[in-house]
Structures are given as structure tokens and as C-alpha cells.
N, C-alpha and C. Protein backbone atom coordinates (compact mmCIF):
# COMPACT_ATOMS: atom_id res chain seq x y z
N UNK A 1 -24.88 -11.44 -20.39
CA UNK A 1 -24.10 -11.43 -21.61
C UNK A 1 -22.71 -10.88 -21.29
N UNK A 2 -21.47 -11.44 -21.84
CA UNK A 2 -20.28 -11.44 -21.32
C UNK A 2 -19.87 -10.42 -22.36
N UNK A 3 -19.01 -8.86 -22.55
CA UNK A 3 -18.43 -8.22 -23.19
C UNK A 3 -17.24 -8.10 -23.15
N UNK A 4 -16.82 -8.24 -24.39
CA UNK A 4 -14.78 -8.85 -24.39
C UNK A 4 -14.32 -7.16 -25.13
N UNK A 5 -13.35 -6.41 -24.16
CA UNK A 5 -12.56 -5.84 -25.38
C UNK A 5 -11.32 -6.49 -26.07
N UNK A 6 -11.69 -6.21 -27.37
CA UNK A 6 -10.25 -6.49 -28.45
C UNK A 6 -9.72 -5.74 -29.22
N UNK A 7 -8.75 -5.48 -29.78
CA UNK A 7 -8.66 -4.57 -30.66
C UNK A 7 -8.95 -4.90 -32.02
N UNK A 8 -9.52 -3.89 -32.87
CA UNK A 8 -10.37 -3.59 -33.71
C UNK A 8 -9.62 -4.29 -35.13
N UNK A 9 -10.24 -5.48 -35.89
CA UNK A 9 -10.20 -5.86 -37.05
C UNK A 9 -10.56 -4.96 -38.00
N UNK A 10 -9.26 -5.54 -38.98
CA UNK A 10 -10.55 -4.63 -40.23
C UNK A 10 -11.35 -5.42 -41.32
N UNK A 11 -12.19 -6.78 -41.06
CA UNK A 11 -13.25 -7.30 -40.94
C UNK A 11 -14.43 -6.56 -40.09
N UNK A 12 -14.33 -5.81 -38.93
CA UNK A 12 -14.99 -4.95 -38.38
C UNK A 12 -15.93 -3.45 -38.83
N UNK A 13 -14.89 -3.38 -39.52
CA UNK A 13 -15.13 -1.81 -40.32
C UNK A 13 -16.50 -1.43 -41.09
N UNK A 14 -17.60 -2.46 -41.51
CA UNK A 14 -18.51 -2.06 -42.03
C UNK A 14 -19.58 -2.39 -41.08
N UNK A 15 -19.41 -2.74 -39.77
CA UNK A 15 -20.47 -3.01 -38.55
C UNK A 15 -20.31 -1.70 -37.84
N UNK A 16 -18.75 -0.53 -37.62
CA UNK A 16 -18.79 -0.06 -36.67
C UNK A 16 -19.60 1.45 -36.95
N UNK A 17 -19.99 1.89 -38.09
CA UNK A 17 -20.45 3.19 -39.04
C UNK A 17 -21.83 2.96 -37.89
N UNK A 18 -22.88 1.74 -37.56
CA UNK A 18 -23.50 1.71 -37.13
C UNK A 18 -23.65 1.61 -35.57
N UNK A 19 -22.84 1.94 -34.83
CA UNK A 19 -22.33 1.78 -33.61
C UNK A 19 -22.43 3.21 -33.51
N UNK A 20 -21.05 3.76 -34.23
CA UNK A 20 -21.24 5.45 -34.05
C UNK A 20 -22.53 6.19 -33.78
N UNK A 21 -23.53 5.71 -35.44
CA UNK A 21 -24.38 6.47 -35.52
C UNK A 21 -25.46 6.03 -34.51
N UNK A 22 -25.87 4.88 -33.94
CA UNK A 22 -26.56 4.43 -32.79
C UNK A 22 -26.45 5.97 -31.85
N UNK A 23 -25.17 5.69 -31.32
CA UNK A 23 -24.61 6.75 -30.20
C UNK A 23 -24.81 8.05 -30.44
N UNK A 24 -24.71 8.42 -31.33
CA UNK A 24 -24.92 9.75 -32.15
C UNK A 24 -26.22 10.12 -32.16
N UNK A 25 -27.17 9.03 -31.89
CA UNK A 25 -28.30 9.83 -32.17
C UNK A 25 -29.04 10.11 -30.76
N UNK A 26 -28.15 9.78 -29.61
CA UNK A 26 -28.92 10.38 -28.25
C UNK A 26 -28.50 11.69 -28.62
N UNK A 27 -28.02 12.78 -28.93
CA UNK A 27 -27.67 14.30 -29.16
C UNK A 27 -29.07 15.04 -29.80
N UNK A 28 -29.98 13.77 -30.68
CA UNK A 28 -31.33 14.74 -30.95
C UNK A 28 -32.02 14.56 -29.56
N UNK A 29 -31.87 14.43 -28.70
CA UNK A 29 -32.50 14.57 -27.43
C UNK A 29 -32.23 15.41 -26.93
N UNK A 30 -31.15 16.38 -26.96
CA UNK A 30 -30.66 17.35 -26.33
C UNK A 30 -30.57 18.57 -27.68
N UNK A 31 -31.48 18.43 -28.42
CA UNK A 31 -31.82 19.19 -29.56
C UNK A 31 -30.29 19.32 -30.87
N UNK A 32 -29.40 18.64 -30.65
CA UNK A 32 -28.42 18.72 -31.83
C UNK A 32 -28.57 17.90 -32.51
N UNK A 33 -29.32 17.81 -33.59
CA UNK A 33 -29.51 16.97 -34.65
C UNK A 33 -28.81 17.27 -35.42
N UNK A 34 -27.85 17.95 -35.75
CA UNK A 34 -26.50 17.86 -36.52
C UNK A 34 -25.91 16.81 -36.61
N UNK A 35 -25.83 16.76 -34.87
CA UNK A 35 -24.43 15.77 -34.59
C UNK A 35 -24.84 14.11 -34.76
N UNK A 36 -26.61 14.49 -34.76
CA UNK A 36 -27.45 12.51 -34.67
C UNK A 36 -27.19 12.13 -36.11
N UNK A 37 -27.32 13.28 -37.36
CA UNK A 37 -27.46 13.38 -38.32
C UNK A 37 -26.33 13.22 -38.87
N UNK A 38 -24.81 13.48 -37.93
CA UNK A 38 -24.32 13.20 -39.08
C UNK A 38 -23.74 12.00 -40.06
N UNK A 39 -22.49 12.07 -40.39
CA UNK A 39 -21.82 10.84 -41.04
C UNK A 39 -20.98 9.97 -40.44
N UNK A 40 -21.03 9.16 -40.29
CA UNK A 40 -19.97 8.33 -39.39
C UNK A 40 -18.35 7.74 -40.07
N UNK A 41 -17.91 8.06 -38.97
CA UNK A 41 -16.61 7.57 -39.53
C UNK A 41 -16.57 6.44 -41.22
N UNK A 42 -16.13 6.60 -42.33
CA UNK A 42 -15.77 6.20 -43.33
C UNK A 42 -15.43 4.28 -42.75
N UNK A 43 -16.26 3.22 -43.83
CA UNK A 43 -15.29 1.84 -43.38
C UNK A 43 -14.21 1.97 -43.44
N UNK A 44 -13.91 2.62 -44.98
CA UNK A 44 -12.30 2.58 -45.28
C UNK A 44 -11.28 3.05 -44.37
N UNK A 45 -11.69 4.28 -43.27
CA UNK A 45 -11.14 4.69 -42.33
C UNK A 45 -10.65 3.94 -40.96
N UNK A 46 -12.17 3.44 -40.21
CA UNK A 46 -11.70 2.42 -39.62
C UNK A 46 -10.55 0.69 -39.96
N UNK A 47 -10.76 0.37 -41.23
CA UNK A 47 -10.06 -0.45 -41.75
C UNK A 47 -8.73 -0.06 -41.52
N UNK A 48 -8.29 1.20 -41.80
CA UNK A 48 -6.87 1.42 -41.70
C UNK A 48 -6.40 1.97 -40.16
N UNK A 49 -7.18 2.30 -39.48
CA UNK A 49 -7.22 2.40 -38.04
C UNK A 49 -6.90 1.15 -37.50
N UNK A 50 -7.68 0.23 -38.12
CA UNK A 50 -7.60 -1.33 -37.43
C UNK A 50 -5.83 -1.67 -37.68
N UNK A 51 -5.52 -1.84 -39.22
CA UNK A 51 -4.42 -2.44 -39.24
C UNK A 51 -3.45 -1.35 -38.92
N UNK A 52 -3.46 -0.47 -38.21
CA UNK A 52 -2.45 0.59 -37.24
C UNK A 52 -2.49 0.17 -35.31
N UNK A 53 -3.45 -0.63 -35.55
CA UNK A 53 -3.43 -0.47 -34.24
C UNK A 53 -3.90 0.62 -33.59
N UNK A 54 -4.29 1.09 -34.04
CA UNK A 54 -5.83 2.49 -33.29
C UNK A 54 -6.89 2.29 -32.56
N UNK A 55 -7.75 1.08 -33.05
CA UNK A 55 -8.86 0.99 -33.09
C UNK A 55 -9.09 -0.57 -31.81
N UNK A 56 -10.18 -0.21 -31.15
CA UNK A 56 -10.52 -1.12 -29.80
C UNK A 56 -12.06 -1.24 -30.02
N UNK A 57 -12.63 -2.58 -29.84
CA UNK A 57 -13.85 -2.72 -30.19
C UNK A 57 -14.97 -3.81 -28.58
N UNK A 58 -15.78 -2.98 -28.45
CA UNK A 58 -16.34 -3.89 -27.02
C UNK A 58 -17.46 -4.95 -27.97
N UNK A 59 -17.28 -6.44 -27.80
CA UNK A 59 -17.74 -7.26 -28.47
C UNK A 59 -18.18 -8.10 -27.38
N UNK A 60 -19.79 -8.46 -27.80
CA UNK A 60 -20.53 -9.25 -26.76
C UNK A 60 -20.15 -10.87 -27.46
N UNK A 61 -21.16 -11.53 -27.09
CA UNK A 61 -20.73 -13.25 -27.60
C UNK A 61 -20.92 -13.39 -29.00
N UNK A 62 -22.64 -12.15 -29.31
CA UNK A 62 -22.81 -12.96 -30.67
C UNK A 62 -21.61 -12.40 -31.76
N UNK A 63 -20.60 -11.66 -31.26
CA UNK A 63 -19.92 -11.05 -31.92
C UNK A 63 -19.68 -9.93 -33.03
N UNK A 64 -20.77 -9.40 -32.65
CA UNK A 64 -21.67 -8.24 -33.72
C UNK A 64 -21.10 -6.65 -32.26
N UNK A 65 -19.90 -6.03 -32.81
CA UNK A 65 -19.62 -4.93 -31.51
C UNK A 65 -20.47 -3.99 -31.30
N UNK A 66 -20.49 -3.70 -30.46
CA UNK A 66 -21.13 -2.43 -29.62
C UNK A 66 -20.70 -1.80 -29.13
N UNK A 67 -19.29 -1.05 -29.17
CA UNK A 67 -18.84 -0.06 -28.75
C UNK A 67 -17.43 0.15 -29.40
N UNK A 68 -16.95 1.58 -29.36
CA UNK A 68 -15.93 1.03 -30.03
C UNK A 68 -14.82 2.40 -29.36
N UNK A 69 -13.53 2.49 -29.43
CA UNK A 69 -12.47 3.55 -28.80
C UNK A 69 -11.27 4.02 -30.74
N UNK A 70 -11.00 5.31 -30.37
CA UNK A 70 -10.21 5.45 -31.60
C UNK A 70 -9.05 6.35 -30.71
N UNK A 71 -7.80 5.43 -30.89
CA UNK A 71 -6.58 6.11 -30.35
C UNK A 71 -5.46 6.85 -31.69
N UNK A 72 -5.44 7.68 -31.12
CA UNK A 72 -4.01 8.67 -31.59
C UNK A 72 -3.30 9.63 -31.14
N UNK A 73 -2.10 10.00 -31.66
CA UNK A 73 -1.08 11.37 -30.82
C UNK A 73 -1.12 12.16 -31.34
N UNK A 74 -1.43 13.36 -30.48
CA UNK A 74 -0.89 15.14 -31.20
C UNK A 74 -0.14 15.19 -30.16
N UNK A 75 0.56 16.37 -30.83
CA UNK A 75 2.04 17.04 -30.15
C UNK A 75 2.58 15.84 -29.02
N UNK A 76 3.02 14.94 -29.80
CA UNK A 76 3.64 13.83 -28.86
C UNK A 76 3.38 13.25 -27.62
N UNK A 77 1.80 13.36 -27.77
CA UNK A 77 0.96 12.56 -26.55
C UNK A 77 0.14 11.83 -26.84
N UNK A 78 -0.53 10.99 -26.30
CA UNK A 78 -2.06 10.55 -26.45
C UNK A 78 -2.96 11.11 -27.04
N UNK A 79 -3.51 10.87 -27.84
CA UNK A 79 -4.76 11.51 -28.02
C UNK A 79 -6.19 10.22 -28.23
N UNK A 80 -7.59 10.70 -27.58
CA UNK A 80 -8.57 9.98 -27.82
C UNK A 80 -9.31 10.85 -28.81
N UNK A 81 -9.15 9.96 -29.67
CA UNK A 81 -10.00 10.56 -30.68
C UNK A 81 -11.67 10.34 -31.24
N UNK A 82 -12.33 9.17 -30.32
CA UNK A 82 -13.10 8.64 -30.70
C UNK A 82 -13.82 7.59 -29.35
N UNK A 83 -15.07 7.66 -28.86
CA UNK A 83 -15.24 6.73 -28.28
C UNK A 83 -17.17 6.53 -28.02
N UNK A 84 -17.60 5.36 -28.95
CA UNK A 84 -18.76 5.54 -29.01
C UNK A 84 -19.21 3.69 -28.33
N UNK A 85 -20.34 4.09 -27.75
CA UNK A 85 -21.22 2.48 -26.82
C UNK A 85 -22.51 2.79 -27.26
N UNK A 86 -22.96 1.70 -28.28
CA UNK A 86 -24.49 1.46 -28.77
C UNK A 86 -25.42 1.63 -27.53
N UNK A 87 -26.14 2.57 -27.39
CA UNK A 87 -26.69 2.79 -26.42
C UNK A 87 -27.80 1.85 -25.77
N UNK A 88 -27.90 0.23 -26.31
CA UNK A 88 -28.46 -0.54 -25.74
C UNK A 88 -27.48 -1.30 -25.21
N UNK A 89 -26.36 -1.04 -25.08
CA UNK A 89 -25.32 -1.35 -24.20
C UNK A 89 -24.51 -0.28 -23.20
N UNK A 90 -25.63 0.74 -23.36
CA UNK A 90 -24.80 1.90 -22.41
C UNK A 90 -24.73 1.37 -20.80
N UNK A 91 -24.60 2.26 -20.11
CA UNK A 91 -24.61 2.23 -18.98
C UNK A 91 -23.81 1.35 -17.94
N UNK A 92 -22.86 0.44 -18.56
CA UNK A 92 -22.45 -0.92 -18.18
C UNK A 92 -20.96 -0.82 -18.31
N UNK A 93 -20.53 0.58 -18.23
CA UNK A 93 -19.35 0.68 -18.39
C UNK A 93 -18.54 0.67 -19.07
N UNK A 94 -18.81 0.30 -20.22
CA UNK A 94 -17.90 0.09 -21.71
C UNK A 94 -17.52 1.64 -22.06
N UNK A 95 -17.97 2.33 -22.15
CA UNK A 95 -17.31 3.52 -22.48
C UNK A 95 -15.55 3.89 -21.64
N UNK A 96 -16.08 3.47 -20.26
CA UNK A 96 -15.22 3.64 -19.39
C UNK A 96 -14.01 2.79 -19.62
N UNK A 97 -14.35 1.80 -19.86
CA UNK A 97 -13.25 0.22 -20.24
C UNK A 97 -12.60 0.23 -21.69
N UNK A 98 -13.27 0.93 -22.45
CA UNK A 98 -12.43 1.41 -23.42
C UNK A 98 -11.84 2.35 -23.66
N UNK A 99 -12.28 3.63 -22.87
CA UNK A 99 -11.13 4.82 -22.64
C UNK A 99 -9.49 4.11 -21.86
N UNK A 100 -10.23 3.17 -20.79
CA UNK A 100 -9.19 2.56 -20.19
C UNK A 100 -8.25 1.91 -21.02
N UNK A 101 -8.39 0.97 -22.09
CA UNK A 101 -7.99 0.53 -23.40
C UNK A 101 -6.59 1.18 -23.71
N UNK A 102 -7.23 2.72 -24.39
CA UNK A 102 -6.93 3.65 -24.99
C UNK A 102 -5.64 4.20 -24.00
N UNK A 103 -6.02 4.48 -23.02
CA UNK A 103 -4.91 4.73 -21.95
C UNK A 103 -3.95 4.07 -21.29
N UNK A 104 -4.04 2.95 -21.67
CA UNK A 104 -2.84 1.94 -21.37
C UNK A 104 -2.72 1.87 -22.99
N UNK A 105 -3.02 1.85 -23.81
CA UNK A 105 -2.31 2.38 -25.34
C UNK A 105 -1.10 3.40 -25.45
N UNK A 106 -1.14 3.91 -24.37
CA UNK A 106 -0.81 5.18 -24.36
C UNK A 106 0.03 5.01 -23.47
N UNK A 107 -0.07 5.08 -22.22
CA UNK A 107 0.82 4.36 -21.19
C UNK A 107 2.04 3.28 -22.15
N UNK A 108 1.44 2.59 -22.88
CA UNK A 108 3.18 1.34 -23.45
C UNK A 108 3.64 2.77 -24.34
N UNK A 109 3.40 3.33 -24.78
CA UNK A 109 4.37 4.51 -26.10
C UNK A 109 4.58 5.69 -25.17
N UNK A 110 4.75 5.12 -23.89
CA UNK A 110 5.39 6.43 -23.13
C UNK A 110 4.54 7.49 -22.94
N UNK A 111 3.35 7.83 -23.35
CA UNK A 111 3.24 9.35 -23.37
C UNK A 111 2.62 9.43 -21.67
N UNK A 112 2.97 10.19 -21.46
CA UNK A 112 2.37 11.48 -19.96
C UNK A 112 1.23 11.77 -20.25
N UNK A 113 0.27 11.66 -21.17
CA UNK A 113 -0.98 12.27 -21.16
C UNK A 113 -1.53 11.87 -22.37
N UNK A 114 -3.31 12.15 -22.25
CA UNK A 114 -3.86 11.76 -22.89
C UNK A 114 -4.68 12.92 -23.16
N UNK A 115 -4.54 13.58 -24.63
CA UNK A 115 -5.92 14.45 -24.73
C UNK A 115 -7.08 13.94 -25.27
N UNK A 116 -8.44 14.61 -25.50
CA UNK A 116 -9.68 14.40 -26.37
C UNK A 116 -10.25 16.09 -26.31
N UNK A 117 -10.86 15.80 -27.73
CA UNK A 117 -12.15 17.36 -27.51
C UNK A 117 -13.05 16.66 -27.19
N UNK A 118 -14.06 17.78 -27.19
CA UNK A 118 -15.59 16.96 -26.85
C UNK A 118 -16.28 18.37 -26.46
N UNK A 119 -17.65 18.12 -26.32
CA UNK A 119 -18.79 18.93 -26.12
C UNK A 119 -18.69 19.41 -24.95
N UNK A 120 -18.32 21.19 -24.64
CA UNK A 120 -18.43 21.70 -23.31
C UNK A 120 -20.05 21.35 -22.49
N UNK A 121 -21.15 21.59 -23.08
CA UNK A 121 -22.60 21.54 -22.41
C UNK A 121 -23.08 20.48 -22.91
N UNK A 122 -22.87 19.64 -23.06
CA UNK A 122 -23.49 18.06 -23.35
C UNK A 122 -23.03 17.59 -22.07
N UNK A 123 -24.34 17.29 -21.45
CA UNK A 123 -24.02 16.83 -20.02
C UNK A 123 -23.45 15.01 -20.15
N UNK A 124 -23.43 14.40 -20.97
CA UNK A 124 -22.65 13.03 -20.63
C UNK A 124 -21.14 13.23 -21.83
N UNK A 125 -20.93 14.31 -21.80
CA UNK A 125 -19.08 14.22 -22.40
C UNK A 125 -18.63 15.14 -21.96
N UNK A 126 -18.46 16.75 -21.27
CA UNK A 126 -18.10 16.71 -20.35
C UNK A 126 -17.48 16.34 -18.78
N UNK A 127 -18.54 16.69 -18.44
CA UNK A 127 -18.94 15.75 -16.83
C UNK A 127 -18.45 14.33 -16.98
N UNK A 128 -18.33 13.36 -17.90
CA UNK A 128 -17.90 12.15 -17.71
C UNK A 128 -16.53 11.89 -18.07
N UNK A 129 -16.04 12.89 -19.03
CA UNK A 129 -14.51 12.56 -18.59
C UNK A 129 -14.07 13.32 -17.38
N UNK A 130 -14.51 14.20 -16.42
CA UNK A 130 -14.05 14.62 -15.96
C UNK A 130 -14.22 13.63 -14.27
N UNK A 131 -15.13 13.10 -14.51
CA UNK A 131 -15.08 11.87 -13.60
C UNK A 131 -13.71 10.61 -13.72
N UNK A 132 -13.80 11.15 -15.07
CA UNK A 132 -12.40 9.84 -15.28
C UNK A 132 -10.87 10.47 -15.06
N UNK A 133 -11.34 11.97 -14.82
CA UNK A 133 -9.79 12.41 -14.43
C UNK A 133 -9.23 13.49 -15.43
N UNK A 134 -10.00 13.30 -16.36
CA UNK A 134 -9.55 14.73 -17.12
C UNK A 134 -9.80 15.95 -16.98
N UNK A 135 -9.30 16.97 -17.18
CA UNK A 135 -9.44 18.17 -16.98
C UNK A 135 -9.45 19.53 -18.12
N UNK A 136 -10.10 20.65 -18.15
CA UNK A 136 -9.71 21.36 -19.31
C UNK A 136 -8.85 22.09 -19.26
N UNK A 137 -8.07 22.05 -20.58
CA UNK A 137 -7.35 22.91 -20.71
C UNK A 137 -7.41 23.60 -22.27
N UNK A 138 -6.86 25.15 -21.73
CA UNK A 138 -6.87 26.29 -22.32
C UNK A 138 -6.55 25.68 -23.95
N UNK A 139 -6.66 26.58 -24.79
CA UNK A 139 -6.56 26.54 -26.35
C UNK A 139 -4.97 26.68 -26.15
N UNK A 140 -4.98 27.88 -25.91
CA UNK A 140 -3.53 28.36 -26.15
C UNK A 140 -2.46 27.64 -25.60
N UNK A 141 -2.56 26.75 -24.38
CA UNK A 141 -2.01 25.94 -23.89
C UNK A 141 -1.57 24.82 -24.48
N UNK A 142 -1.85 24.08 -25.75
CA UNK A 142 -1.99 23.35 -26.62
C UNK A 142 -1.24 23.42 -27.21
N UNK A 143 -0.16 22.14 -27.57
CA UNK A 143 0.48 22.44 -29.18
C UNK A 143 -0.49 22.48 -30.46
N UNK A 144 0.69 22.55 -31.80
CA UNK A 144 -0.15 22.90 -32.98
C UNK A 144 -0.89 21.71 -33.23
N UNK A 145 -0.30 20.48 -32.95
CA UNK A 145 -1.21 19.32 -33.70
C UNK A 145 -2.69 19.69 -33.12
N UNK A 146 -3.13 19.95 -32.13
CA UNK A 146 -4.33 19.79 -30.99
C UNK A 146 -4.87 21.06 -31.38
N UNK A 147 -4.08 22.29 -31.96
CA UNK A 147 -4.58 23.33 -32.28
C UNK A 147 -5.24 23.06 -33.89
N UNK A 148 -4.56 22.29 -34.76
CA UNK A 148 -4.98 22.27 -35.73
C UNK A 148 -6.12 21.21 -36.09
N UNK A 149 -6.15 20.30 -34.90
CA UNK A 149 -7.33 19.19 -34.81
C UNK A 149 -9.15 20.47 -34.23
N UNK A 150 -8.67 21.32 -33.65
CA UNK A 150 -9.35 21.97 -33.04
C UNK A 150 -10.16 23.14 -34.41
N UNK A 151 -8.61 23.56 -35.21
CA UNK A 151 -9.48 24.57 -36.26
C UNK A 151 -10.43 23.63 -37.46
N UNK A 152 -9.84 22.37 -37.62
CA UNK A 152 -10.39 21.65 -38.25
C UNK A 152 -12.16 21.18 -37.58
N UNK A 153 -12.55 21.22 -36.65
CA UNK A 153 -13.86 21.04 -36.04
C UNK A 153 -14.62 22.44 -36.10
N UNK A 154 -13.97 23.77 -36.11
CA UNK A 154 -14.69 24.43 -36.53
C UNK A 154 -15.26 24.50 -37.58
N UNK A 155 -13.64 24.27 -38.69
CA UNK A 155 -13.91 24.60 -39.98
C UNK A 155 -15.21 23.80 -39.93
N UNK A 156 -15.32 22.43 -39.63
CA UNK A 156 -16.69 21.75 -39.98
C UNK A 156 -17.76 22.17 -39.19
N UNK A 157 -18.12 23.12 -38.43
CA UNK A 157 -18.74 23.92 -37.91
C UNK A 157 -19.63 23.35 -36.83
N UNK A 158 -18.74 22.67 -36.07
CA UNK A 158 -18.82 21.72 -34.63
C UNK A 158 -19.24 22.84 -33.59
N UNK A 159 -18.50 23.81 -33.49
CA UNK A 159 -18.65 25.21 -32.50
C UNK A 159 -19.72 25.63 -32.37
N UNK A 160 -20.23 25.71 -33.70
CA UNK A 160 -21.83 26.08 -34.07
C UNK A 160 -22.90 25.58 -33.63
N UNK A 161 -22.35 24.42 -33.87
CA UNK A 161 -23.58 23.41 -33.03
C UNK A 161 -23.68 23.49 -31.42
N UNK A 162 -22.49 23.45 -30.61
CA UNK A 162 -22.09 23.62 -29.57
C UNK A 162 -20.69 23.75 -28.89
N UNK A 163 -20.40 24.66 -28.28
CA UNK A 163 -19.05 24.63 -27.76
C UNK A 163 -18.27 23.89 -27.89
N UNK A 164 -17.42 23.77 -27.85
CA UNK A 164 -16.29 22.49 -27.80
C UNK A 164 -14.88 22.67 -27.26
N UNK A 165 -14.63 22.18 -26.58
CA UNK A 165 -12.95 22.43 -25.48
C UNK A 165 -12.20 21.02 -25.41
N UNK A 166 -11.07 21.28 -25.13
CA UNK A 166 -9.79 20.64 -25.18
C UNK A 166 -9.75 20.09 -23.33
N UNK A 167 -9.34 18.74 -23.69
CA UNK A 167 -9.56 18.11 -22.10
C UNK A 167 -8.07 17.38 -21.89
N UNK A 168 -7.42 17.41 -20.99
CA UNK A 168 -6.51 16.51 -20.76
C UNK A 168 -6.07 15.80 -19.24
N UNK A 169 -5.93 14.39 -19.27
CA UNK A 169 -5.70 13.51 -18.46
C UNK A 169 -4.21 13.31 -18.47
N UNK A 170 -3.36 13.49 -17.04
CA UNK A 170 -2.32 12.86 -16.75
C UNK A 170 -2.40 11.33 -16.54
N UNK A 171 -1.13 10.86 -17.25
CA UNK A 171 -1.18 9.47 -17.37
C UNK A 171 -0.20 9.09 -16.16
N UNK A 172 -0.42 8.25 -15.48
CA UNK A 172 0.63 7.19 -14.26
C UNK A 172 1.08 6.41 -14.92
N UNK A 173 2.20 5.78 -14.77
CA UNK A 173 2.30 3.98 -14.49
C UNK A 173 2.42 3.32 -13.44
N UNK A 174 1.60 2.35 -13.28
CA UNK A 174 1.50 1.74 -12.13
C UNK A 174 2.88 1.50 -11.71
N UNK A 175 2.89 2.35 -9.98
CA UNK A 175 3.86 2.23 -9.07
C UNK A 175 4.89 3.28 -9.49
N UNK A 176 4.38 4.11 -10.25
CA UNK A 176 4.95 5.81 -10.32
C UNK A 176 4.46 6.25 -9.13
N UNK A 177 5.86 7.03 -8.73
CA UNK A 177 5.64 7.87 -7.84
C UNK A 177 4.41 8.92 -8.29
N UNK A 178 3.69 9.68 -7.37
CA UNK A 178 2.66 10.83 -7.53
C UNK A 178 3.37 11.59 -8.22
């Protein structure tokens, strides 16, 4: 089966709530049923993601997606805000091919870098961006947008459930100097 990325319609928007929550629910395996449990991104949300140009969707033939990337900027960089693969399509790289997406998103609007949060001890969001090149960095190191994306995950009491840290990837353009 052949998987195309495209970027995200907003005809899309009431297929992708179920994509998220697919993905969401490997976390009751690792005992956070918070996070399997919770709510998935709003249609209405993705809809307006779509017609911004945010939103990247991994679509097999029958055209029903299975994976999906959510791009945006704090403090005048990249930011990934989002990146979920129906887990009967895991393993096959789509996660990876749509971060990639996201980062040449990012790469055309200039920015030097790309942040995301994500789960310090969840062994596949950690460890896997850090295979892709990202690295953590400090709170305080952070502008306010990334600081205030950050108090906002407490406020919803993300911390609680499990740690959570600030990751960031330097961006190249091909045939930049190092």
C-alpha cells in the first residue's frame, strides 16, 4: 500500500479526531490513561489549521488518513505542535516523514529551528526525537511564547500525568555551511 503526504484539507477534519485518538491510546500501555482518554484535537480546529496551512496528512490509496503533523511558531521559530500515525500504520516511518514535512515548513519561513514538547519518560517521544536530532533544552532558555505554551500544559495538568520538557532541533538548508 502506497502512502502519499499532502497537506491537510479541511474536508479532512472530521476523520483526523480519530487518528489522534487511535495513537493516543498506546499511552494506556504504559499506564497513562489520561492521555488514551483524552480529547482530541476539535474538527473545527483542524479545519482552520488546514486552511492556514498548518496541517500535513499521511494518506494511503483508499484515502481515509492515517497520520497526521501540526505546524506552528513560538518566539519566531518553528514549532511542532502535533504529530500522530494510526498505529496500524506505525512503524513505517510516517511519523518520521511528517516531522520531515513540518521541517521543510519551516526551513521555506526561514526559521533556524524547530521546537516541540513532549513526554520526558515515554520511551517512543523522547528517545525518538532525539534520534531525529533534537535535543533538550532548559525552560528558562526559552522565549515567552514556548514558556507560555509550556504553563498552559500544566495548567491542564500534563506534568501530572508525566514530565514534560522542551526539545529543540537546529534547522540546515541544504548546502549550508555546518
Amino acid at each position: 500500500m502506497t502512502v502519499r503526504l499532502r497537506p491537510g484539507r479541511p474536508a479532512d477534519a472530521p476523520r483526523l479526531g480519530a487518528v489522534e485518538r487511535a495513537a493516543a491510546a498506546r499511552f494506556r500501555d504504559i499506564g497513562l490513561d489520561a492521555i488514551a482518554e483524552g480529547r482530541p484535537t476539535a474538527a473545527e480546529e483542524y479545519r482552520a489549521l488546514a486552511e492556514a496551512g498548518l496541517l500535513w496528512v499521511a494518506e494511503p490509496d483508499d484515502g481515509v488518513p492515517v497520520g497526521l503533523a501540526i505546524a506552528g511558531s513560538v518566539d519566531g521559530e518553528g514549532y511542532l505542535a502535533e504529530v500522530s500515525v494510526h498505529p496500524g500504520h506505525g512503524r513505517q516511518g510516517l511519523g518520521r516523514a511528517l516531522i520531515g514535512r513540518v521541517e521543510t515548513w519551516a526551513l521555506e519561513r526561514r526559521f533556524r529551528s524547530l521546537f516541540l514538547t513532549t513526554f520526558r519518560d515515554v520511551p517512543w517521544n523522547r528517545p525518538y526525537y532525539e534520534k531525529l536530532g533534537f535535543a533538550e533544552i532548559d525552560e528558562d532558555r526559552v522565549g515567552p511564547d514556548l514558556q507560555a505554551l509550556r504553563a498552559g500544559e500544566r495548567a491542564r495538568g500534563l506534568d501530572g500525568v508525566s514530565p514534560r520538557l522542551c526539545m529543540v532541533k537546529a534547522l540546515r538548508r541544504c548546502g549550508a555551511a555546518p
